[in-house]
Protein backbone atom coordinates (compact mmCIF):
# COMPACT_ATOMS: atom_id res chain seq x y z
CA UNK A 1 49.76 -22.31 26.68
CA UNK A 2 48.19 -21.57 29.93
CA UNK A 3 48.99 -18.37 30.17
CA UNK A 4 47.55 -17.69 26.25
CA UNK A 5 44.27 -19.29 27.38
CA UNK A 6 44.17 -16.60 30.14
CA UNK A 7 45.21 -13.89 27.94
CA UNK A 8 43.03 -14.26 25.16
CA UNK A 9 39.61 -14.11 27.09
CA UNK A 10 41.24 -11.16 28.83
CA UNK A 11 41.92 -9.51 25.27
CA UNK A 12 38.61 -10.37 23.91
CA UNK A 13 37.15 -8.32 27.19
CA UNK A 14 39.39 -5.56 26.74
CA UNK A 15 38.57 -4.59 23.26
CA UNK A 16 35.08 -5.49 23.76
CA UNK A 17 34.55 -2.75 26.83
CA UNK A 18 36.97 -0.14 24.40
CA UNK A 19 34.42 -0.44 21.54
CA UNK A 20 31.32 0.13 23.70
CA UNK A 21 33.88 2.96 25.45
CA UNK A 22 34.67 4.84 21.65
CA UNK A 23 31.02 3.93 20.30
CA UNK A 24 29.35 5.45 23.04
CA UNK A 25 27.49 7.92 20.36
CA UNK A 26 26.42 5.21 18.25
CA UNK A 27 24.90 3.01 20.89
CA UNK A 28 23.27 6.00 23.16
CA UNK A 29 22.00 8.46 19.95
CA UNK A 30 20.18 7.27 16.48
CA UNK A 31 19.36 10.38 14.33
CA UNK A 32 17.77 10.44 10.90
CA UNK A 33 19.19 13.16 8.88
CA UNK A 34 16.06 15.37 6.85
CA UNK A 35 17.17 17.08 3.74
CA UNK A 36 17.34 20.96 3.86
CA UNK A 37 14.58 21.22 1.68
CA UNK A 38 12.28 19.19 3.78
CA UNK A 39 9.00 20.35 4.46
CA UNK A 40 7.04 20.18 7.41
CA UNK A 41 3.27 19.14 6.10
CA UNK A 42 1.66 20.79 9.89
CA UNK A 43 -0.03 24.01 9.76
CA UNK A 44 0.67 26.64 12.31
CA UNK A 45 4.81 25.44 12.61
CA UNK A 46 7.49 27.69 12.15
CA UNK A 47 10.89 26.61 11.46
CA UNK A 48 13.19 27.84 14.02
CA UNK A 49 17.13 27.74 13.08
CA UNK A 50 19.73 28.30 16.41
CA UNK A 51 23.42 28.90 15.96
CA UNK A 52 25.21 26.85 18.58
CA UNK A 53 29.28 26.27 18.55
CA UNK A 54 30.03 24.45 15.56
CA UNK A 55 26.58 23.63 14.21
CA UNK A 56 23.24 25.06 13.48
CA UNK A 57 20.21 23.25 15.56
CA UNK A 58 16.90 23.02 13.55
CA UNK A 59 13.27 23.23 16.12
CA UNK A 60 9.45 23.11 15.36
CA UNK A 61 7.69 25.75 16.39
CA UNK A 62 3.62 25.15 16.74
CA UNK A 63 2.02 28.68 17.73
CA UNK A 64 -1.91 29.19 18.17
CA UNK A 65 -3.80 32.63 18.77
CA UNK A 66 -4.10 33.38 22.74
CA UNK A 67 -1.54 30.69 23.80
CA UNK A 68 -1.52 29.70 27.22
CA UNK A 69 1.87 29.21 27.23
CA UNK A 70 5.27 26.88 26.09
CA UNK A 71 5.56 23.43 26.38
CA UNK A 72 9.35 23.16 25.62
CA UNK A 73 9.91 19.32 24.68
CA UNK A 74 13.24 17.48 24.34
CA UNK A 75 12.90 14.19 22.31
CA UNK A 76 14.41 10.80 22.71
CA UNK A 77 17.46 9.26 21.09
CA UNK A 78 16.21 8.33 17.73
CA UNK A 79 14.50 9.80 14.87
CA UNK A 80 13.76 13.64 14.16
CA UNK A 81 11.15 16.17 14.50
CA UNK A 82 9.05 14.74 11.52
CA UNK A 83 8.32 11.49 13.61
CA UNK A 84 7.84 13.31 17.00
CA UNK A 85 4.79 15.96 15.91
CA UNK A 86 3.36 13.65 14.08
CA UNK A 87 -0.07 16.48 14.37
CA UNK A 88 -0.94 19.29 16.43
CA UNK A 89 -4.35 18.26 18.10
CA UNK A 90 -2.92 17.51 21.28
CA UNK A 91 -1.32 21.10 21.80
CA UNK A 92 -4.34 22.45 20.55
CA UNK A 93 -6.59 20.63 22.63
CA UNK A 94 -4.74 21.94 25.98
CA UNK A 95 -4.09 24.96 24.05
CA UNK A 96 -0.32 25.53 24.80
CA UNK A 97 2.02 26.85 21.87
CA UNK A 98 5.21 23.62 21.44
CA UNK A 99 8.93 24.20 20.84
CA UNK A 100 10.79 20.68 19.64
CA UNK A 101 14.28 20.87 19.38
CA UNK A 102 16.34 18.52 17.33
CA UNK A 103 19.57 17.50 18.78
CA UNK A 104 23.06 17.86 16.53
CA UNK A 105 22.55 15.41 13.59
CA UNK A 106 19.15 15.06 14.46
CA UNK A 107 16.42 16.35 11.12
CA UNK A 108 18.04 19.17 9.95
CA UNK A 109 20.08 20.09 12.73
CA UNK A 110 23.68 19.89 11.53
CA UNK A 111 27.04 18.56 13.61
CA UNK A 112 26.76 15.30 15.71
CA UNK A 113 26.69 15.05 19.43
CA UNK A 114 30.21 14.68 21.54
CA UNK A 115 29.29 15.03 24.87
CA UNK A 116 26.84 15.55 27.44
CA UNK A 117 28.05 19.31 28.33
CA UNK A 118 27.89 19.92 24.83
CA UNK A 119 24.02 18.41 24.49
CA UNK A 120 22.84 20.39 27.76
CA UNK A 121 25.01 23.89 26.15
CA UNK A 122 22.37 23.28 22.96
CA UNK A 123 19.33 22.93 24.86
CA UNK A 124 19.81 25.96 27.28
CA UNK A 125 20.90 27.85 23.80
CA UNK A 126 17.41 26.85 22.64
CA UNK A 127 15.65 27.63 25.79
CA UNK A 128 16.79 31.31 25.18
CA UNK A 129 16.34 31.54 21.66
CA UNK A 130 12.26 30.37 22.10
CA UNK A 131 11.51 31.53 25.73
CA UNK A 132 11.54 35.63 26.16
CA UNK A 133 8.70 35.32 23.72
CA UNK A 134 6.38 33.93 26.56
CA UNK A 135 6.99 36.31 29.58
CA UNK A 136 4.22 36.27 31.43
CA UNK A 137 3.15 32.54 30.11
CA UNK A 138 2.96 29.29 31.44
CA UNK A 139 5.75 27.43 30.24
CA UNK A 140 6.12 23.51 30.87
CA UNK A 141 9.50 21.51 30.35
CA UNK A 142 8.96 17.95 28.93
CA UNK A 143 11.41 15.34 28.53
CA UNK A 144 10.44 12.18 26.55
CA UNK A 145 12.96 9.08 27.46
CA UNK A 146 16.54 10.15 26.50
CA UNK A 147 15.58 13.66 26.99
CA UNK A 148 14.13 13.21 30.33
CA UNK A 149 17.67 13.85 31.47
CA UNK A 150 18.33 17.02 29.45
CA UNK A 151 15.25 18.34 30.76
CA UNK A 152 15.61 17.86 34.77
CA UNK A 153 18.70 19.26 34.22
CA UNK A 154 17.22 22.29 32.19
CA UNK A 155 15.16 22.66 35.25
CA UNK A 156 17.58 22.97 37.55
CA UNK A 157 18.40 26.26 35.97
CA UNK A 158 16.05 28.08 35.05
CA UNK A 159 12.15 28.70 35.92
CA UNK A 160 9.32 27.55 34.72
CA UNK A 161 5.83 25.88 35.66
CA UNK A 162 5.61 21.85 35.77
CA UNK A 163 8.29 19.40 34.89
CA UNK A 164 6.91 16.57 33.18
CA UNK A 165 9.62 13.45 32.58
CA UNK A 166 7.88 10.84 30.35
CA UNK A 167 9.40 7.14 30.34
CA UNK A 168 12.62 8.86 32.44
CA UNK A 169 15.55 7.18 33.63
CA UNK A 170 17.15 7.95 37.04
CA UNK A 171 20.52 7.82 35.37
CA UNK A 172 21.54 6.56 31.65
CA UNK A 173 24.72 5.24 34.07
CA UNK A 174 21.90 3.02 35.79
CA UNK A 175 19.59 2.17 32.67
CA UNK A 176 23.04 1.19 30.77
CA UNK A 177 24.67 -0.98 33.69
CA UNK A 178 20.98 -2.89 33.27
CA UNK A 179 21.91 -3.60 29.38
CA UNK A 180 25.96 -4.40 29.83
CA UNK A 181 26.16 -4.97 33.24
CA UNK A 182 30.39 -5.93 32.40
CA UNK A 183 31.20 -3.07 31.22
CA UNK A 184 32.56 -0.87 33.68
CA UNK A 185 30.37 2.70 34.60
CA UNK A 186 32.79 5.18 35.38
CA UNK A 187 33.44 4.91 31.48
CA UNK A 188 30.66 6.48 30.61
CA UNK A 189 30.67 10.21 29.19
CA UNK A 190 26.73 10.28 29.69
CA UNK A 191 26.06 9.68 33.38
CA UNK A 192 23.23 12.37 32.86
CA UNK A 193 21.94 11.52 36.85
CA UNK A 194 18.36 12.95 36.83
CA UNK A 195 17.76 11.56 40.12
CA UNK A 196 20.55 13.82 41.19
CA UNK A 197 19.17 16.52 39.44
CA UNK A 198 15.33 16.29 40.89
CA UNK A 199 15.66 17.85 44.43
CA UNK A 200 17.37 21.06 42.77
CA UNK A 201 14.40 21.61 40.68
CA UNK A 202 12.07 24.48 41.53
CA UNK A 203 9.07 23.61 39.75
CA UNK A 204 6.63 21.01 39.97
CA UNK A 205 7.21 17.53 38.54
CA UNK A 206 5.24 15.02 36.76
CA UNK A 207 6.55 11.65 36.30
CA UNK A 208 5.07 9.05 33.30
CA UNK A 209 5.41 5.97 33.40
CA UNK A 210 4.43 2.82 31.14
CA UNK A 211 4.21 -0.34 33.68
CA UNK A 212 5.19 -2.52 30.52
CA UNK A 213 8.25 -0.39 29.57
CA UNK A 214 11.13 -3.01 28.61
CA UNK A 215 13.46 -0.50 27.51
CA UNK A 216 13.22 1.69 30.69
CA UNK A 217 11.55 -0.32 33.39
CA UNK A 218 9.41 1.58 35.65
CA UNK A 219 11.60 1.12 38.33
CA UNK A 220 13.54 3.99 36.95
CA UNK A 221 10.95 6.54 37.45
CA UNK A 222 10.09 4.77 41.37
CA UNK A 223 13.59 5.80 42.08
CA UNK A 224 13.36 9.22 41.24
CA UNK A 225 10.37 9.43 43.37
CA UNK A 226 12.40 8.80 45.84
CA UNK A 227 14.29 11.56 45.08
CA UNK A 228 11.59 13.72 44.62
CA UNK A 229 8.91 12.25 46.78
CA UNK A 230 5.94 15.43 46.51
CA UNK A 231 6.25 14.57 42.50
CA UNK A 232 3.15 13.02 40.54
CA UNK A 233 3.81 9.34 39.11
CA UNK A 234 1.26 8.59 36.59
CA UNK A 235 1.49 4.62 35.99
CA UNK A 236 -0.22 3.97 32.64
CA UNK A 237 -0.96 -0.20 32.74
CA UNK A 238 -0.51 -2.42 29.97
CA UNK A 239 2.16 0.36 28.31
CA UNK A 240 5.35 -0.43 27.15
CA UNK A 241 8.31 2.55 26.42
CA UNK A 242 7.33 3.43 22.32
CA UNK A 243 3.42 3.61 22.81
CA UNK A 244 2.67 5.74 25.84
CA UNK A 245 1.41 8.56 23.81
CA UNK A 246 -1.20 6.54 22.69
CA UNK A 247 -2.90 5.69 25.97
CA UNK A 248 -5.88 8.13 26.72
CA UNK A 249 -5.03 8.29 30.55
CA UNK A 250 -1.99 9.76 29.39
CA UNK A 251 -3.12 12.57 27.10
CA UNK A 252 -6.50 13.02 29.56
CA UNK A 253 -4.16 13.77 32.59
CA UNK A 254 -1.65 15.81 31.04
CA UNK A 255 -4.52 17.87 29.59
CA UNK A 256 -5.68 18.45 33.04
CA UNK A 257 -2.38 19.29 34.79
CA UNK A 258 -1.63 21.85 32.01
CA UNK A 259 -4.85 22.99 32.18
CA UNK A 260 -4.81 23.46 36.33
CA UNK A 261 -1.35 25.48 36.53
């Protein structure tokens, strides 16, 4: 009997850490499918289509006349492109062309995400398909939460202007020890270690920060400046993780740091 009463709790912990271990794509990534025929109500955006290794990865496209440059932007884990251009005015207002990519499953990108190799493989597929256009132009890298990791890593290898990380973690490894702190890390197939990452970066970097984020405390991006201690932290007070775009210190500085390089 004794030895059942040690067993069982044992068991229980067992298949609990194996679920998080096999479900690691349902608890890290939450896409919303669009339907092929979906259409995009913004003016100005192209519908870009990539081929990639067993799926075809869908991207928004915003030009203007006498662009500036590229601001290349990698999303967070939920959603689709629909929900994250919601309008154009910003990219107008600083007067930089935008390139959203949806991730595998993500809008109408087709296939589903299986590791992180695979996810940085897309993104540096997308990178080439959108960038040769813009020789000569500015172009600016932005991650936004889940893709702050892609990004810095994105960074790492090839060139390009400013890095701007918005609500970035200095590893998912970290920011998910924080949530199941029993569950052990080296199980993880998404380290994705941007404060590794950082120093190899060529560019500048701009770090954003809401001092109210609960899902990635600010601490996160205090690390990484650390890491990368000549990089801009904008700290945006009284703003939590879903609602940074919405503060004005946030749009008014990134207006003038694209607008400076």
């Amino acid at each position: 009997m004794l030895l059942s009463l040690l067993l069982i709790p044992l068991l229980a912990y067992a298949l609990a850490v194996g679920a998080v271990y096999i479900r690691q794509e349902a608890l890290l990534f939450f896409p919303e499918p669009l339907a092929s025929n979906h259409r995009f109500p913004h003016a100005g955006v192209e519908e870009r289509y990539i081929d990639v290794d067993g799926a075809v990865l869908h991207a928004l496209h915003f030009r203007q006349p006498n662009a500036r440059g590229l601001v290349f932007f990698l999303h967070g884990n939920a959603g689709n492109n629909n929900e994250w251009l919601p309008d154009t005015a910003f990219y107008e207002r600083t007067g930089y062309d935008v390139f959203l990519l949806d991730y595998r499953g993500f809008g109408k990108s087709t296939g589903r995400i299986t590791s992180e190799a695979q996810l940085h493989a897309d993104v540096e597929a997308a990178w080439n398909a959108v960038v040769p256009e813009y020789r000569g132009r500015r172009i600016v890298i932005t991650g936004r939460s889940l893709g702050s990791g892609p990004a810095a890593f994105l960074a790492t290898k090839v060139e390009g202007d400013l890095l701007v990380l918005v609500s970035p973690y200095s590893s998912v490894r970290e920011a998910a020890a924080e949530l199941y702190p029993w569950v052990p890390m080296n199980l993880l197939r998404y380290p994705m270690p941007t404060r590794e990452w950082l120093p190899d970066v060529k560019m500048p970097v701009m770090l954003i920060h809401g001092e109210d984020d609960a899902t990635i405390p600010i601490a996160h991006a205090e690390r990484l400046m650390r890491f990368r201690p000549d990089a801009e932290l904008l700290r945006l007070p009284g703003f939590g993780h879903a609602d940074v775009q919405g503060c004005p210190l946030y749009t008014q500085r990134l207006v003038e740091r694209l607008a400076a390089i």
